[in-house]
N, C-alpha and C. Protein backbone atom coordinates (compact mmCIF):
# COMPACT_ATOMS: atom_id res chain seq x y z
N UNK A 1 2.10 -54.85 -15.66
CA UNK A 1 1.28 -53.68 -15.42
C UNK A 1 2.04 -52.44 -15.87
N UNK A 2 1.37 -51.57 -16.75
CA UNK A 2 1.89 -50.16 -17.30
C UNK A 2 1.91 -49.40 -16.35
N UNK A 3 3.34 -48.29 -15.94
CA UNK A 3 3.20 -47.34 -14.76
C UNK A 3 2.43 -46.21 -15.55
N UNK A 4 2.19 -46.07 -16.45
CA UNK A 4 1.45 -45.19 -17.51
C UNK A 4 0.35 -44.27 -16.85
N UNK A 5 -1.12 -44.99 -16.42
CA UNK A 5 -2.03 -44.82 -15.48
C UNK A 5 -2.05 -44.24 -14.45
N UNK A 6 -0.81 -44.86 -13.66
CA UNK A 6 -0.45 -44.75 -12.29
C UNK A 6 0.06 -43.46 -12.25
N UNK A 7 0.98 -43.16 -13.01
CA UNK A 7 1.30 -41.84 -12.99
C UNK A 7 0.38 -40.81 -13.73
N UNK A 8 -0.12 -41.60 -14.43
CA UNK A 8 -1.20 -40.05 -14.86
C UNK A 8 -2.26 -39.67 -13.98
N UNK A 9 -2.87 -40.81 -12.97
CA UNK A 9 -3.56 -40.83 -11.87
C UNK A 9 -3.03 -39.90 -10.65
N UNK A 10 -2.07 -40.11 -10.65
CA UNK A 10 -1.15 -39.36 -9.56
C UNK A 10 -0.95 -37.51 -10.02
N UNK A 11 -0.18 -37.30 -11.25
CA UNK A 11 -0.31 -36.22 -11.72
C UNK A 11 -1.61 -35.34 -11.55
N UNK A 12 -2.85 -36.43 -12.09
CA UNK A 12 -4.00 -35.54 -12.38
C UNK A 12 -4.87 -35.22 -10.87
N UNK A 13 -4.54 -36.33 -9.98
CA UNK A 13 -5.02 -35.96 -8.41
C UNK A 13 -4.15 -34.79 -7.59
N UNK A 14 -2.55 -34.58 -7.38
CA UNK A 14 -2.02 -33.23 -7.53
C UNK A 14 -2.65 -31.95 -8.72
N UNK A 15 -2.68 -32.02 -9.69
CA UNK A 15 -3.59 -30.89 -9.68
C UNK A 15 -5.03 -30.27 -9.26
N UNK A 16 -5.14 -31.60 -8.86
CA UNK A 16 -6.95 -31.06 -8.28
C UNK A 16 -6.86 -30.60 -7.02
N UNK A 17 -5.48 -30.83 -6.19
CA UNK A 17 -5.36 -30.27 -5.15
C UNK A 17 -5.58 -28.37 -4.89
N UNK A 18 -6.03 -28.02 -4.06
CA UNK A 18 -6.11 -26.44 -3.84
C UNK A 18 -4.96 -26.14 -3.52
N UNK A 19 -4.21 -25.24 -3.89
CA UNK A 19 -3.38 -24.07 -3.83
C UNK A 19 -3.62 -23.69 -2.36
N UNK A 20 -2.37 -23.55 -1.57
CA UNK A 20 -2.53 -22.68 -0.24
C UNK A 20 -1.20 -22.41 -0.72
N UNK A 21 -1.08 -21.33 0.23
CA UNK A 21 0.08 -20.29 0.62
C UNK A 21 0.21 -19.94 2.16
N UNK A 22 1.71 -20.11 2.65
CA UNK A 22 1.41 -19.70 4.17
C UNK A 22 2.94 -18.76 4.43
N UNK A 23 3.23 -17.71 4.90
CA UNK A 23 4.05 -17.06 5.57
C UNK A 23 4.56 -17.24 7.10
N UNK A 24 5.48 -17.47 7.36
CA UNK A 24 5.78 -17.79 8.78
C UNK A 24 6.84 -16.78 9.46
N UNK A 25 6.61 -16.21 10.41
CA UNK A 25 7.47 -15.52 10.71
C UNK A 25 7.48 -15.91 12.26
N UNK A 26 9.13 -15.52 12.77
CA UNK A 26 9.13 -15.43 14.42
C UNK A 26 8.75 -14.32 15.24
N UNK A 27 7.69 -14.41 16.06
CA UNK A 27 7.54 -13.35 16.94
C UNK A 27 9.40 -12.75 17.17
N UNK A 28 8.97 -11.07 17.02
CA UNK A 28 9.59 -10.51 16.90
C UNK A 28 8.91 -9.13 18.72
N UNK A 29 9.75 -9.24 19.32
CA UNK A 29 9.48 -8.35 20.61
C UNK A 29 9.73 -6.60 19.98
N UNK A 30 8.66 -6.05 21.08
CA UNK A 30 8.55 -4.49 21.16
C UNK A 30 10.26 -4.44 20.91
N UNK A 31 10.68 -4.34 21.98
CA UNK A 31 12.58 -3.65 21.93
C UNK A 31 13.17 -4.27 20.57
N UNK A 32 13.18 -5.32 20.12
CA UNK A 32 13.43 -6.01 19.18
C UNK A 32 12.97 -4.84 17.29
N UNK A 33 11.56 -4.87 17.18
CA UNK A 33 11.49 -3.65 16.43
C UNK A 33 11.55 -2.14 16.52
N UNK A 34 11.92 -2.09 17.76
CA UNK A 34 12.20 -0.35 18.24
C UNK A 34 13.49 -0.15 17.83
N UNK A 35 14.60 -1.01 17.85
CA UNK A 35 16.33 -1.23 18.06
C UNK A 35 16.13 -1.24 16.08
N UNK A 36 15.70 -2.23 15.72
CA UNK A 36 15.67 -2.96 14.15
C UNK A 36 15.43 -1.78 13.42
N UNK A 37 14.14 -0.70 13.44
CA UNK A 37 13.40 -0.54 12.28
C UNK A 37 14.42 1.15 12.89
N UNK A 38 14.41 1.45 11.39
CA UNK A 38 15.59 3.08 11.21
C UNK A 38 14.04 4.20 11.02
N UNK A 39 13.16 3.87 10.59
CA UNK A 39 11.63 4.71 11.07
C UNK A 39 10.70 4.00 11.49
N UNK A 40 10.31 4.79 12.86
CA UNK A 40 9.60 4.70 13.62
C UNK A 40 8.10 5.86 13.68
N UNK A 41 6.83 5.91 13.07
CA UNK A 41 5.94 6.86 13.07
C UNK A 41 4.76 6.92 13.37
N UNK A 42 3.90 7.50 14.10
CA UNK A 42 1.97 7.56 14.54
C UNK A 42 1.94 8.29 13.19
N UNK A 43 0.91 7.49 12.78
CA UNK A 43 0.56 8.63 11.05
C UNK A 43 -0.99 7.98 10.91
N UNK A 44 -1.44 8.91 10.03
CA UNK A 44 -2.57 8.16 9.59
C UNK A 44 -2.89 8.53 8.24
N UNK A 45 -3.22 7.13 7.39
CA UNK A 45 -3.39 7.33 6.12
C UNK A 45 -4.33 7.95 5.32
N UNK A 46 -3.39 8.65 4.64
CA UNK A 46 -4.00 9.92 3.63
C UNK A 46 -4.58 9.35 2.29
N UNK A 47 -3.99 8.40 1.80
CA UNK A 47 -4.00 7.72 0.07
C UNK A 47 -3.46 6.73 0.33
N UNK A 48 -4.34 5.96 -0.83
CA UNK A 48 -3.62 4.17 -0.91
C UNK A 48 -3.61 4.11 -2.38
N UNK A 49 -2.62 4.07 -3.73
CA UNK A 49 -2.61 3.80 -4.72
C UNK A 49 -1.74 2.52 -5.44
N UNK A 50 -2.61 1.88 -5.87
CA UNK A 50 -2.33 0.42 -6.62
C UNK A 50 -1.55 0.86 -7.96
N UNK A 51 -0.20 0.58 -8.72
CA UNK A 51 -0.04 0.84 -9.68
C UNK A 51 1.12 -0.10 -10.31
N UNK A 52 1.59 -0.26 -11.24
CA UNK A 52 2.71 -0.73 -11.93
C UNK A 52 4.05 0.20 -11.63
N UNK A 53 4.88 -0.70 -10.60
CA UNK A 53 5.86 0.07 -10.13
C UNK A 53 7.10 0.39 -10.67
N UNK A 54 7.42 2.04 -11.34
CA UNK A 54 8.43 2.12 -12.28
C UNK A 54 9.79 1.13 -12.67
N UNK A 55 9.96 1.28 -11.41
CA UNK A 55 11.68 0.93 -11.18
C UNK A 55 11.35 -0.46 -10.94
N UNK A 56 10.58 -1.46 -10.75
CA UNK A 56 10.67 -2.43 -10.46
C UNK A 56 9.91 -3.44 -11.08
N UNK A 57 8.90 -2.85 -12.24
CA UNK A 57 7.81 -3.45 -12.85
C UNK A 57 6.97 -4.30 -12.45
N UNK A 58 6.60 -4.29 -11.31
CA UNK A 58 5.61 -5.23 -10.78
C UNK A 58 4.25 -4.22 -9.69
N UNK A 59 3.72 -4.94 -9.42
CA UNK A 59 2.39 -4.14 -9.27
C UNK A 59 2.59 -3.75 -7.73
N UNK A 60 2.76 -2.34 -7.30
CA UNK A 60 2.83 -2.15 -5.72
C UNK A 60 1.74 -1.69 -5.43
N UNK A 61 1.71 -1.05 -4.31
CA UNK A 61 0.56 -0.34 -2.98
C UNK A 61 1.70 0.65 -2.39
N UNK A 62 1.20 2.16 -3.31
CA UNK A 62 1.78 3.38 -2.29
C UNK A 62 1.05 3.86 -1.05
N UNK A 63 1.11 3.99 -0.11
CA UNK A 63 0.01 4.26 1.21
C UNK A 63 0.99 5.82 1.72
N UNK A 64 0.22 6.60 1.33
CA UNK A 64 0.94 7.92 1.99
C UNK A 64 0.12 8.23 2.88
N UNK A 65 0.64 8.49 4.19
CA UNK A 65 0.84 8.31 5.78
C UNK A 65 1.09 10.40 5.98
N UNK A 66 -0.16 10.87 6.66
CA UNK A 66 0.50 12.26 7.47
C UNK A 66 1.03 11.55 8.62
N UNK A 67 2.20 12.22 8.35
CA UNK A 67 2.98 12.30 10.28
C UNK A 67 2.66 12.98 11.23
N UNK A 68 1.85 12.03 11.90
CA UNK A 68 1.38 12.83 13.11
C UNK A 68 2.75 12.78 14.27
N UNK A 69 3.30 11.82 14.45
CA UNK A 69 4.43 11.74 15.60
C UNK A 69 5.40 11.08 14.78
N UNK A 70 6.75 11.94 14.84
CA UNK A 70 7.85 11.01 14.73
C UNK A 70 8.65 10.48 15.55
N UNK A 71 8.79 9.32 16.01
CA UNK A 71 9.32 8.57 17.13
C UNK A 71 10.71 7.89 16.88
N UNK A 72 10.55 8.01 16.14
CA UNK A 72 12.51 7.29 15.35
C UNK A 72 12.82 7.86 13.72
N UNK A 73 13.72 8.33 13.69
CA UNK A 73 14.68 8.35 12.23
C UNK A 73 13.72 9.97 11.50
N UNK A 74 14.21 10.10 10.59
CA UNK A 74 14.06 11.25 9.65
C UNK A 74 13.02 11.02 8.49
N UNK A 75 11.77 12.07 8.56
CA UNK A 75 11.45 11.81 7.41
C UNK A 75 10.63 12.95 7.30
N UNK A 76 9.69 13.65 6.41
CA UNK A 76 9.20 15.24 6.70
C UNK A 76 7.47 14.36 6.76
N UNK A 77 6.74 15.60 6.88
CA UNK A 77 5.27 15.39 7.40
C UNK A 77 4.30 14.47 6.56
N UNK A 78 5.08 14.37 5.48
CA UNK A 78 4.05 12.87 4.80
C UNK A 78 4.93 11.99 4.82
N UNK A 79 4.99 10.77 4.87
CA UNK A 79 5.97 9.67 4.19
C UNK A 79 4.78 8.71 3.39
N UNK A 80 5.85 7.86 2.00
CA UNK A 80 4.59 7.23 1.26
C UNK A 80 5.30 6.00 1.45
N UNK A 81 5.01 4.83 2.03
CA UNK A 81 5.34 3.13 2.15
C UNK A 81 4.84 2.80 0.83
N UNK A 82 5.96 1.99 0.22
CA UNK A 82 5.89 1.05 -1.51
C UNK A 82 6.11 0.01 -0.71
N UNK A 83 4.99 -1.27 -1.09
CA UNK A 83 4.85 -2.64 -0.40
C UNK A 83 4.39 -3.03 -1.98
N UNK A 84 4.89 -3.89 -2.12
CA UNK A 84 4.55 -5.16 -3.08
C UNK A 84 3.59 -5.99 -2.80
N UNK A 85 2.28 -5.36 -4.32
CA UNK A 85 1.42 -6.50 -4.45
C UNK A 85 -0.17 -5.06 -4.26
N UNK A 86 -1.18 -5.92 -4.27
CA UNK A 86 -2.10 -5.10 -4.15
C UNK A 86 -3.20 -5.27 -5.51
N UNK A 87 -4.30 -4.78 -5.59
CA UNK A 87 -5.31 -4.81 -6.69
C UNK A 87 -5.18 -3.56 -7.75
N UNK A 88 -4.96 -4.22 -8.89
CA UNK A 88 -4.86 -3.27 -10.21
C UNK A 88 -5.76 -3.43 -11.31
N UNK A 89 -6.79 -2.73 -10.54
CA UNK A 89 -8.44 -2.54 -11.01
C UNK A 89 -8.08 -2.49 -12.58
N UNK A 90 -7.13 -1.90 -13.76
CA UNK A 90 -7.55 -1.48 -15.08
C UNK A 90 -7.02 -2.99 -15.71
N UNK A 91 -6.18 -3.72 -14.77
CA UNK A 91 -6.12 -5.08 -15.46
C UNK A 91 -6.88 -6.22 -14.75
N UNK A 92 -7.83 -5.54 -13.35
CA UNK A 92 -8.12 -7.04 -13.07
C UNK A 92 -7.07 -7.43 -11.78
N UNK A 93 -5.55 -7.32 -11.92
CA UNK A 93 -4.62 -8.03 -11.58
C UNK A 93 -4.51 -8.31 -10.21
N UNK A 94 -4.26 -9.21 -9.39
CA UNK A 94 -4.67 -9.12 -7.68
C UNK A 94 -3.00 -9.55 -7.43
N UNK A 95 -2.79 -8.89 -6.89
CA UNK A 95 -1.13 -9.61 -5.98
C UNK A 95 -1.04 -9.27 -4.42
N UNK A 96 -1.35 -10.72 -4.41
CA UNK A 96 -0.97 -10.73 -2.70
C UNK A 96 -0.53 -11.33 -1.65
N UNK A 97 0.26 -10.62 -1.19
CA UNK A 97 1.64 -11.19 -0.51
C UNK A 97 0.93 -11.91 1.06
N UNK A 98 0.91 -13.16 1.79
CA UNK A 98 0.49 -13.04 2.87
C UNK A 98 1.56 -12.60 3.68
N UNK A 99 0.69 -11.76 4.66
CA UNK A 99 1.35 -11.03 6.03
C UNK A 99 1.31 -9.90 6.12
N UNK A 100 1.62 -9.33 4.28
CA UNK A 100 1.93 -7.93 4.55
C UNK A 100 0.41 -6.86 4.25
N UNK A 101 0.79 -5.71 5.41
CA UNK A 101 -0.35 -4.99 6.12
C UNK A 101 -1.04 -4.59 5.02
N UNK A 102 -2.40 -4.38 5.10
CA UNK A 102 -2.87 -3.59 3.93
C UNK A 102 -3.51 -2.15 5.06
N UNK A 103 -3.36 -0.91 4.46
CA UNK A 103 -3.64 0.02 5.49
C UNK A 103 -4.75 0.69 4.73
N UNK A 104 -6.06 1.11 5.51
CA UNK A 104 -7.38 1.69 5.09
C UNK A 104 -6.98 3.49 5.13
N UNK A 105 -7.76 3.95 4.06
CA UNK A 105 -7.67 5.32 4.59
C UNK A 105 -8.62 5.58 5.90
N UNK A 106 -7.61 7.04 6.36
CA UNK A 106 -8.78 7.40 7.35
C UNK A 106 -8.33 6.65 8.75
N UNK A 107 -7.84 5.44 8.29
CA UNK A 107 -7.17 4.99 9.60
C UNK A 107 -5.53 4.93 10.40
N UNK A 108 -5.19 5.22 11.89
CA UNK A 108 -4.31 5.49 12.21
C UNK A 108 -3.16 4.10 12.35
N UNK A 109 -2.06 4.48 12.03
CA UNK A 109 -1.45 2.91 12.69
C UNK A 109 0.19 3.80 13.07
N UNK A 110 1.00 3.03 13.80
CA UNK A 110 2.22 3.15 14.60
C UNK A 110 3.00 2.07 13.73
N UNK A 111 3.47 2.91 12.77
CA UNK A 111 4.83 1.64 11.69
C UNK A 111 6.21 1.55 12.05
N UNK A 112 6.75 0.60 11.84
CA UNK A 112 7.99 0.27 12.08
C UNK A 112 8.75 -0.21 10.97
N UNK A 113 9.51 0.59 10.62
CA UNK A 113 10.32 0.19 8.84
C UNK A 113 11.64 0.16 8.92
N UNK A 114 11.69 -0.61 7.76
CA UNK A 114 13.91 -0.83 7.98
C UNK A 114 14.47 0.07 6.84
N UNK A 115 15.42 0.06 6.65
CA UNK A 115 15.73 0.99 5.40
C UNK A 115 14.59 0.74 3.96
N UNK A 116 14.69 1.39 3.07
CA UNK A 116 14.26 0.67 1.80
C UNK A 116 15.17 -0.30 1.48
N UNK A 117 14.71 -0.96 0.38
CA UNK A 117 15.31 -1.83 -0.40
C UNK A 117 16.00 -1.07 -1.93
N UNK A 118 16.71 -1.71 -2.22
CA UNK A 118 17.10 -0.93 -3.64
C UNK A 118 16.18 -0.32 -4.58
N UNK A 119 14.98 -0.93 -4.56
CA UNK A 119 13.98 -0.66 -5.26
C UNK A 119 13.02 0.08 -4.86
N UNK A 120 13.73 0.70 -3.12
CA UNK A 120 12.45 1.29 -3.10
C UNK A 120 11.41 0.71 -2.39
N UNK A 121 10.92 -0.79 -2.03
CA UNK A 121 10.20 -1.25 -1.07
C UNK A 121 10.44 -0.95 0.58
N UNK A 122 9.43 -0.67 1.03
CA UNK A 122 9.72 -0.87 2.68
C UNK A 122 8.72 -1.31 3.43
N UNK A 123 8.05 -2.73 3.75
CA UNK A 123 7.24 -3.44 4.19
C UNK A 123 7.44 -3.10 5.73
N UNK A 124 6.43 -2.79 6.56
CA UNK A 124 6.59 -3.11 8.08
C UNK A 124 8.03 -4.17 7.88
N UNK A 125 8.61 -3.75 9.56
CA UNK A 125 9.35 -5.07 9.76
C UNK A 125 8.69 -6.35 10.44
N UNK A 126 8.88 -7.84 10.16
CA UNK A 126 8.14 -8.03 10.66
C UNK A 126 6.85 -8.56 10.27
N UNK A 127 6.78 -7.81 8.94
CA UNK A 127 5.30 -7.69 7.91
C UNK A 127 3.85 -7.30 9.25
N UNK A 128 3.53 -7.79 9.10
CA UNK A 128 2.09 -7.45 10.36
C UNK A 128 2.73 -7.42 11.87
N UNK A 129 3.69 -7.76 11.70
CA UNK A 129 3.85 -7.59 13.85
C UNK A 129 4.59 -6.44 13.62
N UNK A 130 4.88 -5.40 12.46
CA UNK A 130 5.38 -4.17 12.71
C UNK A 130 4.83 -3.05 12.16
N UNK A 131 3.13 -3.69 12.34
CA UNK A 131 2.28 -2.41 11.57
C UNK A 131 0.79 -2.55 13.19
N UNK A 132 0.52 -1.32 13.78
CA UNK A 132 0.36 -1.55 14.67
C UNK A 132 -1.15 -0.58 14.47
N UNK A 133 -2.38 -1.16 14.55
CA UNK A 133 -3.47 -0.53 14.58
C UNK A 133 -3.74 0.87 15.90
N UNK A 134 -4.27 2.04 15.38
CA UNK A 134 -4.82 3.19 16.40
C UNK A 134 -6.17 3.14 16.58
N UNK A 135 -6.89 3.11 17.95
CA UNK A 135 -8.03 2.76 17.60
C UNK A 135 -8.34 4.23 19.07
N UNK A 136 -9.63 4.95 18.71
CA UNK A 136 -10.10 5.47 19.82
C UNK A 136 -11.36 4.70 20.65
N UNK A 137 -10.96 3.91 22.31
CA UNK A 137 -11.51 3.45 22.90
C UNK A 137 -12.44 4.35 24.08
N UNK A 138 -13.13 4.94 24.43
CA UNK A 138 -13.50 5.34 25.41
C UNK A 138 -12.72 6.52 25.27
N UNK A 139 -12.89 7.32 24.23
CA UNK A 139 -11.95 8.47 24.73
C UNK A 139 -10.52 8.73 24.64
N UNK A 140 -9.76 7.14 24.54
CA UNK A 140 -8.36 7.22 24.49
C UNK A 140 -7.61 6.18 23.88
N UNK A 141 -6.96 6.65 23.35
CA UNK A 141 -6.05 6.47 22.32
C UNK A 141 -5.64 4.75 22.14
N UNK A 142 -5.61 3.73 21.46
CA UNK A 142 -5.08 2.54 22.02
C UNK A 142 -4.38 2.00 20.62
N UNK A 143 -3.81 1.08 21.12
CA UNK A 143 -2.75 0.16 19.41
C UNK A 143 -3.01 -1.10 20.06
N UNK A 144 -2.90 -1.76 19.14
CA UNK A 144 -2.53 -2.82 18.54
C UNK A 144 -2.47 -3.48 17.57
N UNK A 145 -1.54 -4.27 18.11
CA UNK A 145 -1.38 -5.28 16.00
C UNK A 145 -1.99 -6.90 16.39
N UNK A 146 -3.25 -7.26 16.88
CA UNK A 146 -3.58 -8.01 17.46
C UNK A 146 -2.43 -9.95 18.10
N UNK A 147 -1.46 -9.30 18.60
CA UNK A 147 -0.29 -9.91 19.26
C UNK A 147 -0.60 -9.30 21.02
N UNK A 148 -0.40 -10.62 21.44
CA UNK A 148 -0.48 -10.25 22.91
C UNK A 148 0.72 -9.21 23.12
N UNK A 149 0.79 -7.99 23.75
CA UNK A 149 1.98 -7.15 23.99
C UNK A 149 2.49 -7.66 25.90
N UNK A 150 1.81 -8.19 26.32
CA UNK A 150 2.33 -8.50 27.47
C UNK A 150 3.38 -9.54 27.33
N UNK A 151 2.87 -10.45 26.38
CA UNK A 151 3.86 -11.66 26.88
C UNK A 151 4.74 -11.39 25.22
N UNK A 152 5.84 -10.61 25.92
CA UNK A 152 7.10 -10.64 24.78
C UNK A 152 7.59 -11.64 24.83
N UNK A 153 9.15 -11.50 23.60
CA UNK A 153 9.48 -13.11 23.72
C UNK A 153 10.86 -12.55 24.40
N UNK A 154 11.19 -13.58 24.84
CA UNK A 154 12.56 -13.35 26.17
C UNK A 154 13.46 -12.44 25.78
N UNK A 155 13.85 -11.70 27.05
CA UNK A 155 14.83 -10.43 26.12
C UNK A 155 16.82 -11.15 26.42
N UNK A 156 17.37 -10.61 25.43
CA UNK A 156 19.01 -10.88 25.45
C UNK A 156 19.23 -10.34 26.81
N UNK A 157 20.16 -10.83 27.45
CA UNK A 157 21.39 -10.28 29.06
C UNK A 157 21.37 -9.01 29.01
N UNK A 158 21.57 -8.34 27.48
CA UNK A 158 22.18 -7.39 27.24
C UNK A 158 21.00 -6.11 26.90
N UNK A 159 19.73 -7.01 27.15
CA UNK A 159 18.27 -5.65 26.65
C UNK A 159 18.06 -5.24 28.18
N UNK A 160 17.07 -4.00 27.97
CA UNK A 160 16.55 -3.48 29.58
C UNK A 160 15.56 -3.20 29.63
N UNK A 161 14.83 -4.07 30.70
CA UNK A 161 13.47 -4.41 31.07
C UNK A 161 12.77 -2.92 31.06
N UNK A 162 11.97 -2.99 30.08
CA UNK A 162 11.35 -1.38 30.25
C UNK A 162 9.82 -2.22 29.80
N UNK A 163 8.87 -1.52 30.70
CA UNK A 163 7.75 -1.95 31.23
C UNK A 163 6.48 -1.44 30.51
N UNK A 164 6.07 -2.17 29.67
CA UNK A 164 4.39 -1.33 28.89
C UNK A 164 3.32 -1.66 29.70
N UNK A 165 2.39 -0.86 29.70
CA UNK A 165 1.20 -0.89 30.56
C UNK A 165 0.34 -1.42 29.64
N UNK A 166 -0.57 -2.74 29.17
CA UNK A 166 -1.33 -3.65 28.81
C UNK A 166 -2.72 -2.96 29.40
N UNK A 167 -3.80 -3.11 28.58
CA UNK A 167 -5.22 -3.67 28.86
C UNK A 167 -4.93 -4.86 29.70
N UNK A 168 -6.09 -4.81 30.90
CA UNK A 168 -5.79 -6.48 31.81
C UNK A 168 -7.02 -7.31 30.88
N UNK A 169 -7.98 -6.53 30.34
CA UNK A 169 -8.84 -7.02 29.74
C UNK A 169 -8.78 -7.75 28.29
N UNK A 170 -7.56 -7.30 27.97
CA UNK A 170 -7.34 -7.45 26.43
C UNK A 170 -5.87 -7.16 26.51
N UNK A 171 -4.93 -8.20 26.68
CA UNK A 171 -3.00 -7.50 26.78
C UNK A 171 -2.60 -7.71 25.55
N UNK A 172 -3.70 -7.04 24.53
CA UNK A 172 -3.00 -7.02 23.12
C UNK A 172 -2.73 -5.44 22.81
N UNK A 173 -3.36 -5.04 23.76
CA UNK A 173 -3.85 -3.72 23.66
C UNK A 173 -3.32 -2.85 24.83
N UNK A 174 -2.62 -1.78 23.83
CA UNK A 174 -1.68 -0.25 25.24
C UNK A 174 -2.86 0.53 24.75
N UNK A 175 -2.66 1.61 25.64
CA UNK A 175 -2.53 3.21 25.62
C UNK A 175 -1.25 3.59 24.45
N UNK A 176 -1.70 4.40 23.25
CA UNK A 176 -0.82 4.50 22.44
C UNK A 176 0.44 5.52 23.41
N UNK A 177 0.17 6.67 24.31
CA UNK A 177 0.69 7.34 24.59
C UNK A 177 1.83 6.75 25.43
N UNK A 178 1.43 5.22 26.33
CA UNK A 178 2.34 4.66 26.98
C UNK A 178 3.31 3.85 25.52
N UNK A 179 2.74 2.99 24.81
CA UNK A 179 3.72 2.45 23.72
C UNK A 179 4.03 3.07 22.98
N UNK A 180 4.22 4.78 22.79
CA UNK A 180 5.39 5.69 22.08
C UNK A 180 6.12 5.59 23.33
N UNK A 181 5.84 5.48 24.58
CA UNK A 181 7.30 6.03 25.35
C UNK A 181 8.09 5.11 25.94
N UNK A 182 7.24 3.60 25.58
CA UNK A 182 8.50 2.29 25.68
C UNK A 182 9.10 2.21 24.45
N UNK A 183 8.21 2.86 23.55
CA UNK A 183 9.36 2.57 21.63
C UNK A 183 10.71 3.41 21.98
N UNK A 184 10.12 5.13 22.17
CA UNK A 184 11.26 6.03 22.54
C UNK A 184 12.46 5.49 23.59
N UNK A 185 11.72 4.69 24.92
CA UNK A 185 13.09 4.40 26.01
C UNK A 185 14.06 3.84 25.19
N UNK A 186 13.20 2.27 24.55
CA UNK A 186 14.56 1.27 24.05
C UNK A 186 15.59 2.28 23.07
N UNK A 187 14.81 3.12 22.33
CA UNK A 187 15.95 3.76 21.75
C UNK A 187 16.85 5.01 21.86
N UNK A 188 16.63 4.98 23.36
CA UNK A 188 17.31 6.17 24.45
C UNK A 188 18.63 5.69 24.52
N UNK A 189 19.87 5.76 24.51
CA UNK A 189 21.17 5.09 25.14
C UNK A 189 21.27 5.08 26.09
């Protein structure tokens, strides 16, 4: 018997297979990205532009953010996040990364970023558990990045129990005004 078949049978059933892609990341706790990320900001997005990125030649997503609150690190009243990947309508071209946030204009979110990268990238940390939706509920203010915020993941000997006030209805969901002032404690000395 020729393995001839057999392997071309085999070859040609792997390609008929579908393509998936999956990202995995470890829950990452509130104190955990408050301590990690060097900016911390309430902003809400001004512009989202898809383009071929100078310094790095590949296709990003600039999202320039007014600063409404700065809660950690230095930066003046706009900041613009370069994330890799995004739609580049004059070629068609789609690049997309799973996990990382895509942000709407018009809408508010609470980011958490680590330095740039050499190039200039700075993805949430985290990718989606460090990009945190603003939503107005009844009047008042609320976040989330749809992650339960009640049940963190265990803190080190060495962290200090500082307490967010949860929706009982929904513990994915603060009062933004209470989760700026557990971001601010952890990074109180």
């Amino acid at each position: 018997m020729k393995p001839y078949p057999i392997i071309f049978s085999l070859a040609l059933s792997l390609l008929c297979l579908p393509a998936s892609w999956a990202t995995s990341m470890l829950p990452i706790s509130l104190e955990q990205l408050s301590t990690r990320a060097s900016l911390i900001f309430f902003g809400k997005v001004i512009n989202n532009e898809v383009r071929k990125d100078e310094q790095s030649g590949r296709i990003a997503t600039f999202t320039e953010f007014e600063v409404i609150d700065l809660i950690k690190g230095k930066t003046g009243t706009r900041h613009t996040i370069k994330q890799i990947g995004g739609h580049l309508k004059e070629t068609g071209t789609i690049v997309r990364i799973q996990g990382v946030p895509e942000y709407v204009v018009g809408n508010s979110y609470v980011v958490f970023l680590p330095e740039k990268s050499k190039s200039g990238f700075s993805s949430p940390l985290g990718l989606h558990q460090g990009s945190f939706d603003v939503a107005t509920v009844n009047g008042e203010q609320i976040v989330s990045n749809g992650r339960g915020l009640a049940a963190q993941p265990e803190r080190t000997r060495t962290s200090v129990a500082i307490p967010l006030a949860v929706s009982a209805s929904n513990p994915s969901q603060s009062l933004l005004s209470d989760f700026i002032n557990s971001v601010r404690a952890y990074n109180t000395p």
